[in-house]
Protein backbone atom coordinates (compact mmCIF):
# COMPACT_ATOMS: atom_id res chain seq x y z
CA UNK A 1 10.14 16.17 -15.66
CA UNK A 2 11.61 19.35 -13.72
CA UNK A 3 15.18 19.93 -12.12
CA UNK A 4 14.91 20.19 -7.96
CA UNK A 5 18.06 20.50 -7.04
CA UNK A 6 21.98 20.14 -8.25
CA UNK A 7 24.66 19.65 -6.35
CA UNK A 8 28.55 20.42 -7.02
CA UNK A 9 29.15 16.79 -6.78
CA UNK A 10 27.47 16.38 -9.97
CA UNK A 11 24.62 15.23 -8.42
CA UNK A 12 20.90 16.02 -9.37
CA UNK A 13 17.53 15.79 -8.14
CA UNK A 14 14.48 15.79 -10.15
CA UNK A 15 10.69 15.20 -10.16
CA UNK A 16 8.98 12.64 -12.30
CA UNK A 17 4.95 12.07 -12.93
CA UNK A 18 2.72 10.28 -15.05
CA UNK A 19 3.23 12.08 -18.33
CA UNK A 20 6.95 11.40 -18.22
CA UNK A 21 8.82 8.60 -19.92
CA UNK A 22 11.20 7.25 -17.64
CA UNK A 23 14.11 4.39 -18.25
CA UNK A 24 11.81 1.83 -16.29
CA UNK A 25 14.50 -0.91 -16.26
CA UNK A 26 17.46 1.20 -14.88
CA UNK A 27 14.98 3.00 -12.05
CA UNK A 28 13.81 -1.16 -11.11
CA UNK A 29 17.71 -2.34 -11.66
CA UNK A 30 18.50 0.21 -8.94
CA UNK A 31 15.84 -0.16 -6.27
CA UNK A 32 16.19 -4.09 -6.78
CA UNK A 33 20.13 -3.14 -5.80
CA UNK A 34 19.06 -1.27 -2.87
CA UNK A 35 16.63 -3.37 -1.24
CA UNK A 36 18.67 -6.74 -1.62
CA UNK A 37 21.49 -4.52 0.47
CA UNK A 38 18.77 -3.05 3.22
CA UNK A 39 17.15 -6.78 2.99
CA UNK A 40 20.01 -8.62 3.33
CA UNK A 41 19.15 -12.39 4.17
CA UNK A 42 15.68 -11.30 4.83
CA UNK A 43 12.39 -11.45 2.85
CA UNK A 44 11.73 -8.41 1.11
CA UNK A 45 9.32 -6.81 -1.57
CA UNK A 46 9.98 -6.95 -5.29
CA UNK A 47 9.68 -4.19 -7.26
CA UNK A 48 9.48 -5.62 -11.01
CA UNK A 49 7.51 -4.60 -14.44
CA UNK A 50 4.17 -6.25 -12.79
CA UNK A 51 4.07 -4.46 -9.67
CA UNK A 52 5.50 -1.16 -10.59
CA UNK A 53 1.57 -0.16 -12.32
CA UNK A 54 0.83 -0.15 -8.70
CA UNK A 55 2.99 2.43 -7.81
CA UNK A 56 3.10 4.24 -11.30
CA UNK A 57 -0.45 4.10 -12.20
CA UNK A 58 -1.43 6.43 -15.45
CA UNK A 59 -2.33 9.65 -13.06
CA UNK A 60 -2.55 10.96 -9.08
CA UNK A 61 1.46 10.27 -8.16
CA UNK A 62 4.64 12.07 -8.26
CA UNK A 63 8.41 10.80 -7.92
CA UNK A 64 11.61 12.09 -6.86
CA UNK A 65 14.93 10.82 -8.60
CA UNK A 66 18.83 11.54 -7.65
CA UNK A 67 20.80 10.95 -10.76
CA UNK A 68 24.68 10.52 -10.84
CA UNK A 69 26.71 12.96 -13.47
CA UNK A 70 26.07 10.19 -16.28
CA UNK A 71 22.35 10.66 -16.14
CA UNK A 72 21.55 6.95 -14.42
CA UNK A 73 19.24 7.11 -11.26
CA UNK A 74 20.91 6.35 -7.78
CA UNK A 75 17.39 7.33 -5.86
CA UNK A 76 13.82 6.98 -5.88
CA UNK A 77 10.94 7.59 -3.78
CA UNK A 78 7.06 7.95 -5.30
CA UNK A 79 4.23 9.83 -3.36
CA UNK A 80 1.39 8.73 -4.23
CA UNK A 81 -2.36 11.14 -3.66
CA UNK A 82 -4.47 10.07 -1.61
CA UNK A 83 -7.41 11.58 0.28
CA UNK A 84 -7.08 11.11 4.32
CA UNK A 85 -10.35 11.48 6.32
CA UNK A 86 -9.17 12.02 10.53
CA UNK A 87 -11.86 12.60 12.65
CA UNK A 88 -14.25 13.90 10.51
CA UNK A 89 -11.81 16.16 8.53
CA UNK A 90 -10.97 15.88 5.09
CA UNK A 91 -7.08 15.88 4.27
CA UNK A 92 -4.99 15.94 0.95
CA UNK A 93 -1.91 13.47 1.32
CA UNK A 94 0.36 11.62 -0.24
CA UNK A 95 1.57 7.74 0.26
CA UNK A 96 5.47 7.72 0.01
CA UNK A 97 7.00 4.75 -1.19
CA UNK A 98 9.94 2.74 -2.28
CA UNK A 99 12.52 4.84 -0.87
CA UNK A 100 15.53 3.57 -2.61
CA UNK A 101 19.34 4.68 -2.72
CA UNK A 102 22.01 2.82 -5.07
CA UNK A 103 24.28 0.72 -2.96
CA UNK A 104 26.87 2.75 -4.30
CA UNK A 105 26.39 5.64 -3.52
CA UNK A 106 25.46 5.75 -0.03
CA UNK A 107 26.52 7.83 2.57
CA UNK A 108 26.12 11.04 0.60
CA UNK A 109 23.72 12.62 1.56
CA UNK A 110 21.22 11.30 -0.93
CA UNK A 111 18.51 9.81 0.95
CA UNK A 112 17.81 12.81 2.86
CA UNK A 113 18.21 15.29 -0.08
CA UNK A 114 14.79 13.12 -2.16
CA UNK A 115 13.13 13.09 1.25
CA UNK A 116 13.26 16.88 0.96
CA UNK A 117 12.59 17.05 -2.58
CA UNK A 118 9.49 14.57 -1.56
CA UNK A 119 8.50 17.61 1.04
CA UNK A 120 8.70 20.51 -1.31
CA UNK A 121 6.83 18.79 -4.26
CA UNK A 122 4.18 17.91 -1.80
CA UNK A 123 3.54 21.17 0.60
CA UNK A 124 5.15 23.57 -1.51
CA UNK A 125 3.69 22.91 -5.10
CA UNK A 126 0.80 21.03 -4.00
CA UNK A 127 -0.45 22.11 -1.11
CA UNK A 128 -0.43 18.54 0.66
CA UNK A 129 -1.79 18.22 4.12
CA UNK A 130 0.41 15.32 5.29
CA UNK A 131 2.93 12.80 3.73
CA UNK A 132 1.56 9.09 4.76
CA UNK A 133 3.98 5.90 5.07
CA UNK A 134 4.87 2.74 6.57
CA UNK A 135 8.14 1.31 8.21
CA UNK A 136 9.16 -2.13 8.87
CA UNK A 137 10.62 -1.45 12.36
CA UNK A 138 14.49 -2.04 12.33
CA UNK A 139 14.93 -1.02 9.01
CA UNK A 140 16.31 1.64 6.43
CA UNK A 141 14.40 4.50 6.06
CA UNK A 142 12.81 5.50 9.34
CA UNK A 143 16.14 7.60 11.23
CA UNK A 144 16.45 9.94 8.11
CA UNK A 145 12.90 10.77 7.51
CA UNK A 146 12.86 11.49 11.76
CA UNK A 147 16.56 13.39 11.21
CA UNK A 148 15.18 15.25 8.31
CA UNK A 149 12.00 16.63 10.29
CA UNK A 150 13.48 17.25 13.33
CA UNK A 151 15.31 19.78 11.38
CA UNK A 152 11.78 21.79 10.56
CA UNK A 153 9.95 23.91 13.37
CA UNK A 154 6.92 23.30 14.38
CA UNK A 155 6.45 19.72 12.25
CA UNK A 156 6.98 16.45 12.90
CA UNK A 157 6.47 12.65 12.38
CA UNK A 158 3.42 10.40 14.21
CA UNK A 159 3.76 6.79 14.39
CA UNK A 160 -0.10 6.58 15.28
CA UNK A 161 -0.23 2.86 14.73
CA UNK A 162 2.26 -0.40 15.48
CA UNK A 163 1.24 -4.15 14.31
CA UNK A 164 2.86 -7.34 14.41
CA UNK A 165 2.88 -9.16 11.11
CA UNK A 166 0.97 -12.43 10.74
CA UNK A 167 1.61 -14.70 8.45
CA UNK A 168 0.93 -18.41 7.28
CA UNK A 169 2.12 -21.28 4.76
CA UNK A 170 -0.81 -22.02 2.78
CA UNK A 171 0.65 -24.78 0.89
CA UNK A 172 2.21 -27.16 3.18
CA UNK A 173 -0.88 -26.76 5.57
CA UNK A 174 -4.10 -25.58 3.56
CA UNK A 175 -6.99 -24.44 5.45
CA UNK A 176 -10.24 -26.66 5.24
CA UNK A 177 -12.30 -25.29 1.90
CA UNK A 178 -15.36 -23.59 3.22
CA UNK A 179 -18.81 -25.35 3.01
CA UNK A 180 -20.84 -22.05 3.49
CA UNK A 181 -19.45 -19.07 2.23
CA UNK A 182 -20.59 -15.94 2.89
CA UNK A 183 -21.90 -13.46 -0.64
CA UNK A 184 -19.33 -11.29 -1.35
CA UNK A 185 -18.59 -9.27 -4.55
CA UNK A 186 -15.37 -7.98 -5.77
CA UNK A 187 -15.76 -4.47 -6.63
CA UNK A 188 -14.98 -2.36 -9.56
CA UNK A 189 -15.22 1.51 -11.06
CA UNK A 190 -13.98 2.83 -14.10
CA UNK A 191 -11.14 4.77 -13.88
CA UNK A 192 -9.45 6.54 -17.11
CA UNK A 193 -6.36 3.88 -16.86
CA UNK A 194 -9.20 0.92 -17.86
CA UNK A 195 -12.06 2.38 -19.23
CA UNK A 196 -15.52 1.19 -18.37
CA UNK A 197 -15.52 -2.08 -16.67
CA UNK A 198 -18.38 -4.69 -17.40
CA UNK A 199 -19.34 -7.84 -15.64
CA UNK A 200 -17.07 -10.32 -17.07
CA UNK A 201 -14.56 -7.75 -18.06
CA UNK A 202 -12.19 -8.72 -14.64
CA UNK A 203 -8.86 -9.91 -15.76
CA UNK A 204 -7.52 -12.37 -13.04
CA UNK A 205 -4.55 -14.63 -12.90
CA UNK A 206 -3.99 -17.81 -14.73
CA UNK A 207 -4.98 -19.64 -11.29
CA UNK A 208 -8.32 -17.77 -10.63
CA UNK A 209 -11.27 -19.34 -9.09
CA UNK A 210 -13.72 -20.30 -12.20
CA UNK A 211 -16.60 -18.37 -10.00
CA UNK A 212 -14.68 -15.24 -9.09
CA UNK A 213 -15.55 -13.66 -12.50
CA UNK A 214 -19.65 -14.48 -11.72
CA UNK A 215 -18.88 -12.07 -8.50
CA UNK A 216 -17.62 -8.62 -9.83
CA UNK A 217 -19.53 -6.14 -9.01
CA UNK A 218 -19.51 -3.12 -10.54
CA UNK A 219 -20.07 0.32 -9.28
CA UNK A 220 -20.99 3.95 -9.86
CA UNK A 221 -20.05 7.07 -8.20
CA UNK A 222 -23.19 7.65 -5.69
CA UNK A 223 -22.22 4.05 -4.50
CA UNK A 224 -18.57 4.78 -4.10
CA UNK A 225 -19.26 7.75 -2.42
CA UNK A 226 -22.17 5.89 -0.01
CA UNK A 227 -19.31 3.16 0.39
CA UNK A 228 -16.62 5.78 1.44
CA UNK A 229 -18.91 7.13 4.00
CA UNK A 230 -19.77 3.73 5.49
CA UNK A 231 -15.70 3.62 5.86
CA UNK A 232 -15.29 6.69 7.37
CA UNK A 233 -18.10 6.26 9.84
CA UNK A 234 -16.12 3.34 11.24
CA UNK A 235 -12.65 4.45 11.21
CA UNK A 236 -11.83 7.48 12.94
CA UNK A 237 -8.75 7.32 10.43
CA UNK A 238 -9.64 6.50 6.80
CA UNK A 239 -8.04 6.90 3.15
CA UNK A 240 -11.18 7.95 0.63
CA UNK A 241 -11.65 5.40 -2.07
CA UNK A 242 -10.38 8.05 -4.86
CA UNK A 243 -7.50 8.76 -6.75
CA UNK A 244 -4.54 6.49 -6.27
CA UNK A 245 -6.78 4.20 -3.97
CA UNK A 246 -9.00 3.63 -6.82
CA UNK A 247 -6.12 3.34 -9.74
CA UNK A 248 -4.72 0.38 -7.09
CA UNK A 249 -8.01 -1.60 -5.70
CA UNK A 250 -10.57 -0.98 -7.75
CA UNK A 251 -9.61 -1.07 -11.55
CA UNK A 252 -8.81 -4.55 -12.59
CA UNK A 253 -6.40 -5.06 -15.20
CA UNK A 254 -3.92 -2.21 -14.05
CA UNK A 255 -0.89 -4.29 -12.54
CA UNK A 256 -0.86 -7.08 -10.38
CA UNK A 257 -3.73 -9.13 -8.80
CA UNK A 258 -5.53 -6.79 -5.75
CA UNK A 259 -8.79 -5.66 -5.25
CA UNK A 260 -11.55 -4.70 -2.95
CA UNK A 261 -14.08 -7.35 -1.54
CA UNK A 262 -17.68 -6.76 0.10
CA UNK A 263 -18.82 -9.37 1.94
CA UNK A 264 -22.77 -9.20 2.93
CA UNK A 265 -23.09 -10.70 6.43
CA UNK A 266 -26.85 -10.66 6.61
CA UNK A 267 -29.45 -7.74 8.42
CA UNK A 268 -27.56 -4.83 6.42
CA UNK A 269 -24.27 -5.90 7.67
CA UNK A 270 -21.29 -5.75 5.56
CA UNK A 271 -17.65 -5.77 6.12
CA UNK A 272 -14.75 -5.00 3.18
CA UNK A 273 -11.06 -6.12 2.49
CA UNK A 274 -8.54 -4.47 0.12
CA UNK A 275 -5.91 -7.27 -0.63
CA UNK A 276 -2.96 -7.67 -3.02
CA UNK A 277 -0.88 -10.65 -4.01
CA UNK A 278 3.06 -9.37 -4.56
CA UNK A 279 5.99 -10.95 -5.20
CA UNK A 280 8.74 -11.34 -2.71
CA UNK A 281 12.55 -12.45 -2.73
CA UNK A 282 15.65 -13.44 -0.50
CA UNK A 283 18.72 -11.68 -1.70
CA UNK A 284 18.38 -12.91 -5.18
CA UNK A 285 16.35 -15.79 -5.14
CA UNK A 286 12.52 -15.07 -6.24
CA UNK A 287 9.55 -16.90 -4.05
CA UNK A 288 6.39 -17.75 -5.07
CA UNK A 289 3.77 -14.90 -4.68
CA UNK A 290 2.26 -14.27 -0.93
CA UNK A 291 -1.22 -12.60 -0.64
CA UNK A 292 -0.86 -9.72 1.21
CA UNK A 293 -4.30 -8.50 3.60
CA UNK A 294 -4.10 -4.99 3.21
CA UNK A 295 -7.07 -2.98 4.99
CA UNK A 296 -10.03 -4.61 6.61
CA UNK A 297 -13.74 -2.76 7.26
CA UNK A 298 -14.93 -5.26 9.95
CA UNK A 299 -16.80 -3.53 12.94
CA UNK A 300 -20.00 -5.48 11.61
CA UNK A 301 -18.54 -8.58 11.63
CA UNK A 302 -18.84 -10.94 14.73
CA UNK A 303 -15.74 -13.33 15.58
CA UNK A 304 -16.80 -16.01 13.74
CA UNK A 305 -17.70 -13.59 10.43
CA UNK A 306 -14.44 -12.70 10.60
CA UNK A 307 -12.43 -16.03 10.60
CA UNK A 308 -14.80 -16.82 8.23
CA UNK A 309 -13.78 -13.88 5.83
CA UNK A 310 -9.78 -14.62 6.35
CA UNK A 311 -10.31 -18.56 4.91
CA UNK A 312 -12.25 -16.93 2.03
CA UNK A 313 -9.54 -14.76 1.24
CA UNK A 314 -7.01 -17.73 2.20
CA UNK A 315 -9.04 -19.89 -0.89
CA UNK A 316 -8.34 -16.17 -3.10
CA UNK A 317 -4.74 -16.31 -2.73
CA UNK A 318 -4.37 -20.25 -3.06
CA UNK A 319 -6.05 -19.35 -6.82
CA UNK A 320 -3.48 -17.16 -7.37
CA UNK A 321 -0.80 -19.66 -7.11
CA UNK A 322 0.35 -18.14 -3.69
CA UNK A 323 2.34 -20.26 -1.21
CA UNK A 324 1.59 -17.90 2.02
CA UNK A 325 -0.53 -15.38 3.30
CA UNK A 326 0.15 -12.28 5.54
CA UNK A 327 -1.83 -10.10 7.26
CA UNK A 328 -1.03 -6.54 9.42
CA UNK A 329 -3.61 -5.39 11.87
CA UNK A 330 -4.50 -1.95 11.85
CA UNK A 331 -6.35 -2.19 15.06
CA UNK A 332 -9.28 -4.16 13.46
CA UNK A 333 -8.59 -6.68 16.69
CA UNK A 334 -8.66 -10.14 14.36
CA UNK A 335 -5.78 -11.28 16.40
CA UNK A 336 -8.15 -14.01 17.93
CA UNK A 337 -9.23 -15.56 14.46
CA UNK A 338 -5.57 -15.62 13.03
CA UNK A 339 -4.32 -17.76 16.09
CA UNK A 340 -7.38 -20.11 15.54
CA UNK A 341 -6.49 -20.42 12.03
CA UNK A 342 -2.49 -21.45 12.92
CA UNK A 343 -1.54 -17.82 11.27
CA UNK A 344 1.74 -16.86 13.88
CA UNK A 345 3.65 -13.80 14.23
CA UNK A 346 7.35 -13.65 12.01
CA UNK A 347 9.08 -11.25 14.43
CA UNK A 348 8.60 -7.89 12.58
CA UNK A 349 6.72 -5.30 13.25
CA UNK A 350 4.88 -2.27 11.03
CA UNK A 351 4.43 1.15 11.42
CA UNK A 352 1.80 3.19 10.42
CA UNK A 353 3.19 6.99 10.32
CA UNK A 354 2.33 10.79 9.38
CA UNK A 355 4.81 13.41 9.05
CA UNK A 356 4.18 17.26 8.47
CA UNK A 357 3.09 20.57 9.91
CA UNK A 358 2.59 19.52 14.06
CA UNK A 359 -1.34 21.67 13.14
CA UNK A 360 -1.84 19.14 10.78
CA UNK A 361 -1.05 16.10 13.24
CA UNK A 362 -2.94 17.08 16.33
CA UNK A 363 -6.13 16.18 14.23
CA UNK A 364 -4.33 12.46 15.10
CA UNK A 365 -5.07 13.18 18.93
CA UNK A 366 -8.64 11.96 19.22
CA UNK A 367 -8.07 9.33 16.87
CA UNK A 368 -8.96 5.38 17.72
CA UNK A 369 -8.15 2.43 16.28
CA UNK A 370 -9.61 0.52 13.93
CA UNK A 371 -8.26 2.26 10.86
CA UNK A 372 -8.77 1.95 7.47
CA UNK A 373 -5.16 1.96 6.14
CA UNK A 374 -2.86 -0.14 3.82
CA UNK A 375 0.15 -0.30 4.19
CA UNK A 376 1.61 0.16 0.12
């Protein structure tokens, strides 16, 4: 834990990481504030003690924090590492999320001051490439990171990528259970958070499928690394499966329900989904959770593969005790298989964004959707 910044106003900035001990329950007290005020009326993510491993795993993140002059936090955003492949070139970034300012103290200046502290921790210290994120169109969050870059020569921010979300109610109008599914395995590594992982070793919900534990897979580092190149081959825009991809998809046990699934489709064909379930709320009031589709490998799959694959996943989430399913399309074109399956668009839209040196972002120029993205 390091001082950033202090301001006259008694004001400070600092950075967190994974060896610090932080007051978990004030920093979730505030961001819970601040997203029921940006959320208003509207469905929104809940950041809580069983989601927050996903964004604080044990290693590869840093965080930014504005305190008030009593010590309490009144800010937040994390950046989490991740490795970026675009176009065949290998990039060191970082995943910003759950950028948070108290509802009282807005107006100040705040937001903009941990959005720089975010950029000096990760170009100056670290020597990051790019800083990776996501908006929800018509939203907090996207004017001040544009304000704040527009202010730097020579860098800037790329939306690259814009999808409608999809969603459906899975419990008022479940999906026919499948008569032939397709093999899949849910995959797993060891990471240092979980130790070695065995067959059997999976830890899944109270409402998991009594077969999903038969299907874990798990793997070593030439096959991650064979596996990462099979991505990157297909996506001209790809996060590697290290660091804080693997601490969130592939080592079960660390936070909430997610995870990485390979389905074989038959003649050396494969296609894989990352997938979470998270909780959601309106202002105050908690829902049930929704599985959320996160990134989808399916150039291998043909149309009916891939409706196939979203019921699969549709009979995942149902185990899981979920009420709804969404899905955003990173240009993986499934639009055609979530109309057949009554999945409709809710009316917001996502988008997938870079920000940093204008260098760095011209490697975006040649890029082509699909991509393998989440959107965390």
């Amino acid at each position: 834990m390091r001082t950033i910044d202090r301001r006259d106003d008694g004001y400070q900035l600092i950075e967190v990481g994974p060896s610090d001990e932080l007051d978990v329950q004030a920093l979730l007290a505030m961001v819970d504030e601040a997203w029921q005020l940006d959320y208003q009326g509207e469905t929104r993510l809940v950041f809580d003690d069983t989601s927050l491993p996903r964004y604080l795993p044990a290693q590869d993140w840093l965080g930014v924090m504005a305190l008030d002059e009593r010590g309490a936090p009144v800010g937040f955003e994390v950046a989490m590492e991740r490795v970026l492949f675009v176009a065949g070139e290998k990039l060191r970034c970082f995943y910003v999320s759950m950028l948070s300012v108290s509802a009282h103290h807005r107006r100040r200046g705040l937001g903009r001051w941990i959005l720089e502290g975010i950029n000096r921790a990760v170009f100056e210290d670290r020597g990051g490439d790019l800083i990776f994120s996501t908006f929800q169109l018509g939203h907090a969050g996207a004017p001040t990171v544009q304000a704040t870059f527009d202010d730097i020569s020579d860098w800037g921010v790329l939306h690259f990528q814009g999808s409608p979300i999809w969603s459906r109610r899975l419990d008022r109008d479940p999906l026919a259970p499948l008569e032939d599914p397709l093999e899949w395995r849910s995959l797993s590594v060891e990471t240092s958070e979980t130790g070695a992982h065995e067959e059997g070793d999976h830890q899944e919900s109270d409402h998991e499928e009594s077969d999903h534990e038969e299907a874990v897979q798990l793997i070593d580092e030439d096959q991650l690394s064979a596996l990462e190149s099979w991505i990157c081959g297909a996506h001209s825009v790809a996060f590697g499966l290290g660091a804080s991809v693997r601490s969130q998809y592939l080592s079960p046990g660390v936070g909430p329900a997610s995870g990485l699934f390979l389905y074989s489709l038959g003649n050396g064909r494969q296609a894989l989904v990352g997938w979470y379930v998270v909780g959601l709320a309106i202002d105050d009031h908690r829902l049930r959770p929704v599985g959320q589709v996160q990134m989808m490998a399916l150039a291998e799959a043909e149309e009916d593969e891939r409706e196939h694959i979203l019921r699969h996943l549709a009979e995942h989430f149902v185990s899981h005790g979920c009420f709804a399913m969404s899905v955003v399309d990173a240009g993986v074109s499934v639009e055609r298989a979530l109309e057949s399956l009554g999945f409709e668009r809710t009316g917001d839209d996502m988008a997938f964004a870079v920000r940093g040196p204008m260098e760095r972002l011209a490697a975006f120029a040649s890029a082509e959707a699909p991509y393998w993205v989440d959107f965390t």
